[in-house]
N, C-alpha and C. Protein backbone atom coordinates (compact mmCIF):
# COMPACT_ATOMS: atom_id res chain seq x y z
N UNK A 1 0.84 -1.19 0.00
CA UNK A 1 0.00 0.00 0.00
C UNK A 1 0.88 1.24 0.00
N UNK A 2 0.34 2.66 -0.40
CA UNK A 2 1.10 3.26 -0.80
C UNK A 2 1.34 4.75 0.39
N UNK A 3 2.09 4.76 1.00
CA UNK A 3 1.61 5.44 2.37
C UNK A 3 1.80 7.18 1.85
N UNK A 4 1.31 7.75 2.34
CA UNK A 4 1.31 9.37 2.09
C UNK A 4 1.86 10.22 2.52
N UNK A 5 2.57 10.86 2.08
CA UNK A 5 3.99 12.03 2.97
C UNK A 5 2.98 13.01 3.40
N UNK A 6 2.40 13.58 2.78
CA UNK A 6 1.14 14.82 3.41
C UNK A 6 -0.07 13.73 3.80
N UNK A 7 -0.52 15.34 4.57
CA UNK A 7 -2.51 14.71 4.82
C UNK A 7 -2.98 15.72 3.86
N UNK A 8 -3.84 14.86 3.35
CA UNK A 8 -4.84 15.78 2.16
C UNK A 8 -6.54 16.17 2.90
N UNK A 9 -6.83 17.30 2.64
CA UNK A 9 -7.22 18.11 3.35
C UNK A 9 -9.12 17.25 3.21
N UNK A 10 -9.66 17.77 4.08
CA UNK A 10 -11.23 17.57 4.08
C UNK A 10 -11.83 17.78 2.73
N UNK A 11 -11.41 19.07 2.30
CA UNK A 11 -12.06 19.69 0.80
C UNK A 11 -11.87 18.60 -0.11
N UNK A 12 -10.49 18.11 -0.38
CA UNK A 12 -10.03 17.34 -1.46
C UNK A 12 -10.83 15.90 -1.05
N UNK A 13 -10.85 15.47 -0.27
CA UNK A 13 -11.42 14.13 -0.09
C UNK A 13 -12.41 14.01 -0.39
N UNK A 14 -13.31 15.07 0.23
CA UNK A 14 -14.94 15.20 -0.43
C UNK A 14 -15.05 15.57 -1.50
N UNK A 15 -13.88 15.97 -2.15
CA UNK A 15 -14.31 16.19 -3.63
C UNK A 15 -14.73 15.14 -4.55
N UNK A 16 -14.23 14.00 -3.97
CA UNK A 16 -14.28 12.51 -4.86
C UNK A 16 -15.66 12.11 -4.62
N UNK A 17 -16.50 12.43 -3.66
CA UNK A 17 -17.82 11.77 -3.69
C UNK A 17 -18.80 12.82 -4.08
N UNK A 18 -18.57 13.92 -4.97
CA UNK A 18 -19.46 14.94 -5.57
C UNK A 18 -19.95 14.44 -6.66
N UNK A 19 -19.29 13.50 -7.57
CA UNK A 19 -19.72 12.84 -8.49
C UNK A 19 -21.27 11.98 -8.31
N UNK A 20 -21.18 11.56 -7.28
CA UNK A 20 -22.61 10.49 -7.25
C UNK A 20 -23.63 11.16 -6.62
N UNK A 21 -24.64 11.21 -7.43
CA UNK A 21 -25.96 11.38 -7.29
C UNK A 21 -27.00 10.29 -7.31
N UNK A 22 -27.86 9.98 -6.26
CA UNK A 22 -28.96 8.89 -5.93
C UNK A 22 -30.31 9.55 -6.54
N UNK A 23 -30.22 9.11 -7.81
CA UNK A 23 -31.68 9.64 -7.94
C UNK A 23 -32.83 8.22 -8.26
N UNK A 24 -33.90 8.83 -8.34
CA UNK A 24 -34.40 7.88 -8.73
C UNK A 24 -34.71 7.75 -10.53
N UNK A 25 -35.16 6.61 -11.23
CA UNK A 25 -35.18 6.84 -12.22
C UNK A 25 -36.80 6.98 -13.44
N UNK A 26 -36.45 7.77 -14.16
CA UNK A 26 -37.95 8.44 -14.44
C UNK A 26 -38.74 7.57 -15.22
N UNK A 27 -39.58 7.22 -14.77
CA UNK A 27 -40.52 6.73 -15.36
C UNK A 27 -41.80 7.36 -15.52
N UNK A 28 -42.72 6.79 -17.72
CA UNK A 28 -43.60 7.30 -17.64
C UNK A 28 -44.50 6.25 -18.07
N UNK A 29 -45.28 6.96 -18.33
CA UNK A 29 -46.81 5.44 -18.63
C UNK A 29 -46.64 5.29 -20.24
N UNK A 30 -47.15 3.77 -20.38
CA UNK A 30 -47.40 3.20 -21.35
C UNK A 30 -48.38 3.92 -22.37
N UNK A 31 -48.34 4.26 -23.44
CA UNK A 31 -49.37 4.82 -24.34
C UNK A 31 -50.20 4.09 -24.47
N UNK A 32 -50.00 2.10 -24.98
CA UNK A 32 -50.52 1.67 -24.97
C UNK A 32 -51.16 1.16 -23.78
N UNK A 33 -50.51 0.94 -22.86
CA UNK A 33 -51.21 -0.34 -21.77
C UNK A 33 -51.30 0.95 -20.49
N UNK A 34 -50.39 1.75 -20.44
CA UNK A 34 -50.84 2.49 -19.09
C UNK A 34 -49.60 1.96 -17.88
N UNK A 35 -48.54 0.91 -18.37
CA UNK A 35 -48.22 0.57 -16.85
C UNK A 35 -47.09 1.24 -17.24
N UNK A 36 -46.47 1.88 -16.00
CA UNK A 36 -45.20 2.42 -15.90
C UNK A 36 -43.87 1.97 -16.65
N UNK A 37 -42.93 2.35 -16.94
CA UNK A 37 -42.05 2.07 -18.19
C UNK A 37 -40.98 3.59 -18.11
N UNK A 38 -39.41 2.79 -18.18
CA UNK A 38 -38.28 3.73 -17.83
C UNK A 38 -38.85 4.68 -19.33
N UNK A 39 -37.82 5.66 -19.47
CA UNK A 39 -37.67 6.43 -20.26
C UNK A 39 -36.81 5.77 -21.53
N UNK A 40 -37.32 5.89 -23.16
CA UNK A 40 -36.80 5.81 -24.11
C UNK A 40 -36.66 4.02 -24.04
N UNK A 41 -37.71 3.65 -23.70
CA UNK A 41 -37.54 1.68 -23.53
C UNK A 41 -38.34 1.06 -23.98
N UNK A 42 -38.57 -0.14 -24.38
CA UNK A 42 -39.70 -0.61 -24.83
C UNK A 42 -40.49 -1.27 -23.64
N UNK A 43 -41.93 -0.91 -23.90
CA UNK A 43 -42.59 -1.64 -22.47
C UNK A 43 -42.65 -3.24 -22.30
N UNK A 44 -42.35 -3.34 -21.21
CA UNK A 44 -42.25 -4.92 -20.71
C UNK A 44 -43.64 -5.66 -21.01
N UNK A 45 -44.74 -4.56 -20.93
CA UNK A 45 -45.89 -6.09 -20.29
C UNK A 45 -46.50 -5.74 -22.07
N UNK A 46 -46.55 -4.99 -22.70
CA UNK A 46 -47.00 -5.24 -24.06
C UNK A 46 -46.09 -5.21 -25.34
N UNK A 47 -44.83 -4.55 -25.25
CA UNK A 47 -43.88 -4.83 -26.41
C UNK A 47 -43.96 -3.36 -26.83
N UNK A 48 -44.90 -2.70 -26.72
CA UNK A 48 -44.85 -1.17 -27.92
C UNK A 48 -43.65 0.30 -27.36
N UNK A 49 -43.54 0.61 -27.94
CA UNK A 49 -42.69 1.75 -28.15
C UNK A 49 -43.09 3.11 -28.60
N UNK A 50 -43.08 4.20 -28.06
CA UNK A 50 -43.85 5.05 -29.22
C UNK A 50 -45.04 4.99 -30.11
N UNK A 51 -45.71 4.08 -29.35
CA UNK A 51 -47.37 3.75 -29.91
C UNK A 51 -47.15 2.33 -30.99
N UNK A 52 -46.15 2.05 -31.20
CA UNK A 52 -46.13 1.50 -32.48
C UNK A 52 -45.10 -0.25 -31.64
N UNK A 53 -45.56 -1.33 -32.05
CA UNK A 53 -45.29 -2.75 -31.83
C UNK A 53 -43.78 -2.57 -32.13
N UNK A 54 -43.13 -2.63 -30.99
CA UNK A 54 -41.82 -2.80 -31.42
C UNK A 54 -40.82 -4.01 -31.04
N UNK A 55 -41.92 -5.38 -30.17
CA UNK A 55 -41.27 -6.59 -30.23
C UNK A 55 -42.75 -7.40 -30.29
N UNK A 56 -42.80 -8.58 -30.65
CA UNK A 56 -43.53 -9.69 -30.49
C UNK A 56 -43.78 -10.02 -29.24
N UNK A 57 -45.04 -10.06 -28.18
CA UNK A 57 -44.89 -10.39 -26.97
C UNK A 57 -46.28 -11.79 -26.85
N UNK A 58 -45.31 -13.04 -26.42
CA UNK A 58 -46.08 -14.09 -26.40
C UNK A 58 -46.64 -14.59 -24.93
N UNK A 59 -47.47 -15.24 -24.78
CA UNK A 59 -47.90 -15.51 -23.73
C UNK A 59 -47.48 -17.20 -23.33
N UNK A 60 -47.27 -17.52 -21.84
CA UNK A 60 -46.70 -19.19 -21.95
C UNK A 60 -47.75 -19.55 -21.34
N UNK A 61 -48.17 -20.93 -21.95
CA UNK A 61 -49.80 -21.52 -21.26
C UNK A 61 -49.33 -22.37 -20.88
């Protein structure tokens, strides 16, 4: 390990954890179905995108 000739100050240390922010992430509703859905994704429970079918979504019986 690499030991340190100075102490580096309060300011500088906390500078390294200014980077992270906890946010949460945005979600909006389905055009088609209504259920919640991240931003710019295709929806999970029906497949559409921008109003328009953008995967095949099958059902398992």
């Amino acid at each position: 390990m690499a030991h340190p000739k100075h102490r580096h100050s309060k300011e500088r240390s906390r500078k390294r954890r200014t980077h992270y922010k906890a946010i949460v992430p945005t979600t909006v509703t389905c055009s088609n179905c209504g259920s919640p859905v991240l931003l710019h994704r295709v929806c999970p429970e029906c497949g559409y995108y921008k109003g328009k079918p953008a995967i095949e979504k099958t059902t398992v019986a």
